[in-house]
Protein backbone atom coordinates (compact mmCIF):
# COMPACT_ATOMS: atom_id res chain seq x y z
CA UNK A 1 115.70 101.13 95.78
CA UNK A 2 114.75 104.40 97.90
CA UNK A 3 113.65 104.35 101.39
CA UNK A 4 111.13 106.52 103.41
CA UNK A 5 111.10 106.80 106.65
CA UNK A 6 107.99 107.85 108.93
CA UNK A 7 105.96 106.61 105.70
CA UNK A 8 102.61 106.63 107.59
CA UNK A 9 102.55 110.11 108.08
CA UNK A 10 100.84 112.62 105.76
CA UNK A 11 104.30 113.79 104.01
CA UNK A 12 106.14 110.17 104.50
CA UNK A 13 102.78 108.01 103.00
CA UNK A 14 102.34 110.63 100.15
CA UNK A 15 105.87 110.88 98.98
CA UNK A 16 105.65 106.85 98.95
CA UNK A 17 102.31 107.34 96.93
CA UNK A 18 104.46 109.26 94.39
CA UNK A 19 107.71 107.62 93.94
CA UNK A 20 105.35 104.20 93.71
CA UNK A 21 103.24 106.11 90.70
CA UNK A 22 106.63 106.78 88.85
CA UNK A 23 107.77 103.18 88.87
CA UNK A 24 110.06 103.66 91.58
CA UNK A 25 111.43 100.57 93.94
CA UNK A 26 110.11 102.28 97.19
CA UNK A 27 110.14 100.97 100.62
CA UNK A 28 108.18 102.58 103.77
CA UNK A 29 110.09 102.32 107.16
CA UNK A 30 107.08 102.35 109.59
CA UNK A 31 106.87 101.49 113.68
CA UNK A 32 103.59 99.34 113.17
CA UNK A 33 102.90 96.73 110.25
CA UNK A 34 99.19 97.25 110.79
CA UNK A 35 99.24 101.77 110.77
CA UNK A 36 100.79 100.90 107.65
CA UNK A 37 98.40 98.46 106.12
CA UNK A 38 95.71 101.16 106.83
CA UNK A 39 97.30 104.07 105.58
CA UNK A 40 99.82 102.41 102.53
CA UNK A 41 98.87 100.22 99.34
CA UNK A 42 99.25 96.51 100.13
CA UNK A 43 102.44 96.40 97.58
CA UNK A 44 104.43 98.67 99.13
CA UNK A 45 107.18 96.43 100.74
CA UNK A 46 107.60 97.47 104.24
CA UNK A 47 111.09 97.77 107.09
CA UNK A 48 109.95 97.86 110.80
CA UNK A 49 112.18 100.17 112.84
CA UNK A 50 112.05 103.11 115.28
CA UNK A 51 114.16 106.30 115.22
CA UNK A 52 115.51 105.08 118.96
CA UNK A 53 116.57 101.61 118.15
CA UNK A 54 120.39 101.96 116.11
CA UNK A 55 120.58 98.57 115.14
CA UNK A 56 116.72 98.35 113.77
CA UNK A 57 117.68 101.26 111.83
CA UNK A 58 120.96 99.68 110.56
CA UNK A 59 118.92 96.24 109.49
CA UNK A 60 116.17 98.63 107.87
CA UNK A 61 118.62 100.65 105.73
CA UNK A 62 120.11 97.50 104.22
CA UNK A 63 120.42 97.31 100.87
CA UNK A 64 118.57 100.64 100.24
CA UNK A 65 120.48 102.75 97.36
CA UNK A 66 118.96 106.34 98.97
CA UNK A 67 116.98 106.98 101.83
CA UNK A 68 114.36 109.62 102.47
CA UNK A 69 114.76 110.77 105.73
CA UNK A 70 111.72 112.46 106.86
CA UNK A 71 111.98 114.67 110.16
CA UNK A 72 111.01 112.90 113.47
CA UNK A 73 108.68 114.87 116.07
CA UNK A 74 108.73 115.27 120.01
CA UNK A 75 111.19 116.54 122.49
CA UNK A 76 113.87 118.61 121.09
CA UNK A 77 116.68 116.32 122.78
CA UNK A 78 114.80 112.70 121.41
CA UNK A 79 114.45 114.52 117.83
CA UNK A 80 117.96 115.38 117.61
CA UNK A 81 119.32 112.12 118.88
CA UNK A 82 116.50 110.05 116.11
CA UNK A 83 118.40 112.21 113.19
CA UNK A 84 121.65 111.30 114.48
CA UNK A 85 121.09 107.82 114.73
CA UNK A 86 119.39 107.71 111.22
CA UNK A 87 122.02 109.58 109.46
CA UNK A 88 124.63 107.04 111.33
CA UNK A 89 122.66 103.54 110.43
CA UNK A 90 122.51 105.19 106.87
CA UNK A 91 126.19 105.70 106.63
CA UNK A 92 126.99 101.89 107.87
CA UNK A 93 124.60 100.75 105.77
CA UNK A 94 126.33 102.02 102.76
CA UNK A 95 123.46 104.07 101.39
CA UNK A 96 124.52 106.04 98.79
CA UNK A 97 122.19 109.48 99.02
CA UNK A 98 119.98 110.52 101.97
CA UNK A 99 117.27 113.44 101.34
CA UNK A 100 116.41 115.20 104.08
CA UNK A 101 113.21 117.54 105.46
CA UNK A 102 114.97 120.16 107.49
CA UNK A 103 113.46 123.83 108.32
CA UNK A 104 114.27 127.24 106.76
CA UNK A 105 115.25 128.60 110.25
CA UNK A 106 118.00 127.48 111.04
CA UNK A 107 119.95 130.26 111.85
CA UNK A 108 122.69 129.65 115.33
CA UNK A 109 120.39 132.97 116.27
CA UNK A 110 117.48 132.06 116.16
CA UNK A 111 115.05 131.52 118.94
CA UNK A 112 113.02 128.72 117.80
CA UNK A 113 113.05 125.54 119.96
CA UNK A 114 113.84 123.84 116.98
CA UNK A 115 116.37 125.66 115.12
CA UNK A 116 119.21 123.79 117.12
CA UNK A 117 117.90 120.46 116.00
CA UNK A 118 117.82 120.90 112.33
CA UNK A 119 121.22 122.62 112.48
CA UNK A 120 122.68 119.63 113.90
CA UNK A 121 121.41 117.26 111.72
CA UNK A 122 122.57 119.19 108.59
CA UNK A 123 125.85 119.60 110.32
CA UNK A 124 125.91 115.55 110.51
CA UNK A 125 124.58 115.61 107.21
CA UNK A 126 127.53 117.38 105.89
CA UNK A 127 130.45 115.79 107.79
CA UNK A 128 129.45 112.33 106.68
CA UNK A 129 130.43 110.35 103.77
CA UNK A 130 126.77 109.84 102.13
CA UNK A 131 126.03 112.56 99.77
CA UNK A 132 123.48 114.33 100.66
CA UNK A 133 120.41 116.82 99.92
CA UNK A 134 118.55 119.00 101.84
CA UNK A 135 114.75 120.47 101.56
CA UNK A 136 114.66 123.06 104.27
CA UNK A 137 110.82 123.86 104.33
CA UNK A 138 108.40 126.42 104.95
CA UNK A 139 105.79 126.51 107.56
CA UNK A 140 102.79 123.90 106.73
CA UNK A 141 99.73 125.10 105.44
CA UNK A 142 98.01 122.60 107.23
CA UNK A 143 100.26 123.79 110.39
CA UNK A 144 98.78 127.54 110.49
CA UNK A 145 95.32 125.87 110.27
CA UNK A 146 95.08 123.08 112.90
CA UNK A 147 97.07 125.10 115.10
CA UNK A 148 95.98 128.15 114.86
CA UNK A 149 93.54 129.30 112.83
CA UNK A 150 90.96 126.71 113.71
CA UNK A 151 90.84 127.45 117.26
CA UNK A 152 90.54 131.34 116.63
CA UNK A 153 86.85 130.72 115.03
CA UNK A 154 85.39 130.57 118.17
CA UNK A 155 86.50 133.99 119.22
CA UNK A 156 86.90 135.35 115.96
CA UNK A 157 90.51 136.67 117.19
CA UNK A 158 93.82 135.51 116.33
CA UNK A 159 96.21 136.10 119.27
CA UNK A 160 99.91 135.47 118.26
CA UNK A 161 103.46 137.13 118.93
CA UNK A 162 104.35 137.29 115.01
CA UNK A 163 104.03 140.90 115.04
CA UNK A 164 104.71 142.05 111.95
CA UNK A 165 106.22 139.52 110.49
CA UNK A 166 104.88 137.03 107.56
CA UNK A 167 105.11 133.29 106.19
CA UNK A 168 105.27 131.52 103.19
CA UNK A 169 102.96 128.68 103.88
CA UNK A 170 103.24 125.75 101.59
CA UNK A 171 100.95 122.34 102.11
CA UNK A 172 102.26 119.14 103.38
CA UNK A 173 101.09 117.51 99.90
CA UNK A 174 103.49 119.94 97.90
CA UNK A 175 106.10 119.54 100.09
CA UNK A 176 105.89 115.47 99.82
CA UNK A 177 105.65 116.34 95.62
CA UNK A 178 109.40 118.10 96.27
CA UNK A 179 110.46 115.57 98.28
CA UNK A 180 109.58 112.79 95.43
CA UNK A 181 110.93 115.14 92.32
CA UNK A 182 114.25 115.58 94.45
CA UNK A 183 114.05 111.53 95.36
CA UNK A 184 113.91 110.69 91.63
CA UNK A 185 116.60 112.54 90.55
CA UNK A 186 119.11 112.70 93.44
CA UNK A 187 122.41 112.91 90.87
CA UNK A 188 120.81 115.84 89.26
CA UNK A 189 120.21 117.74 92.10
CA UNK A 190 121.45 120.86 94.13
CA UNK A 191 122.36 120.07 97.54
CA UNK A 192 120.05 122.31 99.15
CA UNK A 193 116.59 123.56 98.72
CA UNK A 194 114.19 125.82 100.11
CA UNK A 195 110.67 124.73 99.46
CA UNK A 196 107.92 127.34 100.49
CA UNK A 197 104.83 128.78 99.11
CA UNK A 198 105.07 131.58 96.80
CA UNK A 199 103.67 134.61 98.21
CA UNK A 200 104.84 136.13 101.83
CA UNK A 201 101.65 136.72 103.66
CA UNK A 202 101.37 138.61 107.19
CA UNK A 203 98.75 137.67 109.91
CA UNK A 204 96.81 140.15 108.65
CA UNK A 205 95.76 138.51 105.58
CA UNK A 206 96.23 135.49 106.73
CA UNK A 207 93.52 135.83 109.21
CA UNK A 208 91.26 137.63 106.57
CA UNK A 209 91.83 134.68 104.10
CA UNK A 210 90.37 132.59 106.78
CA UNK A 211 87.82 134.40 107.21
CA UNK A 212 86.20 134.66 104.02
CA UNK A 213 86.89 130.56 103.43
CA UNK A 214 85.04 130.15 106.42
CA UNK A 215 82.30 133.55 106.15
CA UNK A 216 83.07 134.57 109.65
CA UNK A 217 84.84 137.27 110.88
CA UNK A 218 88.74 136.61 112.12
CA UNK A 219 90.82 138.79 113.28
CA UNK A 220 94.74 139.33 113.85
CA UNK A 221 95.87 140.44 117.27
CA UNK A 222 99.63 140.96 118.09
CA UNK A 223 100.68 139.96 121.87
CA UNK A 224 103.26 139.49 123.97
CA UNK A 225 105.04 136.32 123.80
CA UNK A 226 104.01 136.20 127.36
CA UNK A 227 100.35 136.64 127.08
CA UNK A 228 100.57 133.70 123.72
CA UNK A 229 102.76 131.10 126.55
CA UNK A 230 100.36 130.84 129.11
CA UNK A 231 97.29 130.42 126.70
CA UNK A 232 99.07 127.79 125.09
CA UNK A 233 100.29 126.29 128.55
CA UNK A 234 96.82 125.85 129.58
CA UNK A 235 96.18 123.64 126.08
CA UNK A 236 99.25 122.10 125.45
CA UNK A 237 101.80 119.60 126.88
CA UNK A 238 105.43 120.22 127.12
CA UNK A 239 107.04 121.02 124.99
CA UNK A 240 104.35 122.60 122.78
CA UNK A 241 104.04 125.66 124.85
CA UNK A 242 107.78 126.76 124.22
CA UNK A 243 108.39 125.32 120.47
CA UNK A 244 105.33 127.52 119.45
CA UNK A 245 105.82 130.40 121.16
CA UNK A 246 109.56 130.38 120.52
CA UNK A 247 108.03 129.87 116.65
CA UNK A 248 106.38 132.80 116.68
CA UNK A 249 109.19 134.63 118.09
CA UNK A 250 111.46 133.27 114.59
CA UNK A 251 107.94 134.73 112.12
CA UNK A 252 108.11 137.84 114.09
CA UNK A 253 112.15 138.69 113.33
CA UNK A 254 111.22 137.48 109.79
CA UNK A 255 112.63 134.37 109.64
CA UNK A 256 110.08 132.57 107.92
CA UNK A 257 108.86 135.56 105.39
CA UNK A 258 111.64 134.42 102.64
CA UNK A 259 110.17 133.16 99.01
CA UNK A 260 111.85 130.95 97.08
CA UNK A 261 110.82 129.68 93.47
CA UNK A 262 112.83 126.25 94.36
CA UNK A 263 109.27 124.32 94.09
CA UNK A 264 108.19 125.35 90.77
CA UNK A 265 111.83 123.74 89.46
CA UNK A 266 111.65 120.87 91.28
CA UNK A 267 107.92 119.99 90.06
CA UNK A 268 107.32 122.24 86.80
CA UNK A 269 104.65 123.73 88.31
CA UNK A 270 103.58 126.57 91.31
CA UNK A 271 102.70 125.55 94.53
CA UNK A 272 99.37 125.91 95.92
CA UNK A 273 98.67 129.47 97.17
CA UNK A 274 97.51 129.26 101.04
CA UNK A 275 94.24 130.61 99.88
CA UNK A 276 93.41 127.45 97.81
CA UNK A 277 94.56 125.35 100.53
CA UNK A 278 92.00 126.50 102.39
CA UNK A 279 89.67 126.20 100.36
CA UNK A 280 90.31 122.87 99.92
CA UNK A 281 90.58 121.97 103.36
CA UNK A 282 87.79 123.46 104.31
CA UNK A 283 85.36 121.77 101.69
CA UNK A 284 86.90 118.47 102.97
CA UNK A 285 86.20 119.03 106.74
CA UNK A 286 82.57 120.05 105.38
CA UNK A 287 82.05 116.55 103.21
């Protein structure tokens, strides 16, 4: 029986999607029994439970032979305390494997927000007695778009401190496919992944890709990290501002420009480039 946690999200719901398809015993751990009739098929057995509340999670876990842990989201302290209380319930619930969405930055050096976060929960991950395996991913596709690129079409400018530096954008739907191949086969896995797209791109062509999916004109502008914090402070709530500049600041050292072929073993097959994803994405928002 495998468990996913935050299974109404995009990655959570699709990776429960998959396993289902493969005649897999899956259970989604959501916070709302009606998000999840909306968003999950009506056989999917569901766990109600919340990252914050220990004991939920411990009653949740129960009987559940591997858990899929996907990341929580917020505050840098609250996300770091919801891993460690996950990754505790799951060890006294006697799971026996937990796959996990960590980042690819998480160097002790580097400046992003989150970087400390991740680190400790593969730390945890590592010092407890559930076996464990780890997909430290890429930056979303769907990330770079919502977030960034979206918003530039009005000035036709993309102002970011990423310098030079590149990504390796890979979509949330591939990354929920690595999750499920990994999920299936836990015994006959590695202990870590890296699961990114397959071609390093710089803000450059990133912003030209855009720009032809789109026919308008986008262009990449480097800035201070500075000049990118108070734009986003007059957008964004806390912590938003910092985690995304302090993002940028990671892509610009070239933390985020590595390739790795891990997806294409996991799944038999490449991911999609960031130029199809938009594509895609695109034609959606249009329909």
């Amino acid at each position: 029986m495998i468990l996913v946690t935050g299974a109404t999200g995009h990655v959570g719901s699709a990776v429960v999607g998959r396993l289902a398809s493969l005649g897999h015993d899956v259970v989604a751990m959501v916070r709302d029994r009606q998000t999840a009739a909306e968003r999950l098929p009506p056989e999917i057995a569901l766990r109600v439970a919340d990252y914050e509340d220990a004991s939920a999670l411990k009653r949740a876990f129960a009987g559940i032979d591997e858990i899929v842990l996907i990341s929580s989201d917020g505050e840098a302290s609250a996300v770091m305390r919801h891993h460690a209380n996950a990754i505790a319930a799951a060890t006294a619930a006697g799971a026996r494997h937990i796959v996990f969405t960590s980042i690819v930055d998480v160097d002790d050096r580097s400046p992003f927000y989150f970087a400390p976060v991740y680190r400790d929960a593969e730390r945890r991950l590592a010092a407890c007695a559930v076996p464990s395996i780890i997909l430290r991913c890429g930056l979303y596709c769907e990330f770079i778009l919502d977030h960034w690129l979206s918003p530039s079409q009005t000035s036709g400018e993309l102002v970011l401190p990423t310098g030079d530096g590149g990504v390796a954008p890979i979509s949330r739907d591939d990354v929920a496919a690595a999750i499920a191949a990994v999920a299936a086969n836990p015994d006959k896995s590695p202990k870590i992944h890296t699961v990114t797209g397959d071609l390093a791109l710089d803000f450059d062509e990133i912003a030209a890709s855009y720009g032809e999916t789109v026919a308008s004109q986008v262009g990449y502008r480097p800035c201070s990290i500075d000049e990118y914090r108070a734009l986003a402070s007059a957008q964004l709530d806390d912590p938003w501002p910092c985690a995304f500049s302090t993002l940028c600041a990671s892509i610009a050292e070239g933390r985020y420009s590595r390739v790795s072929n891990d997806f294409a073993v996991l799944t038999g097959r490449e991911p999609e480039s960031f130029r199809d994803f938009l594509r895609r994405a695109t034609t959606a928002t249009e329909a």
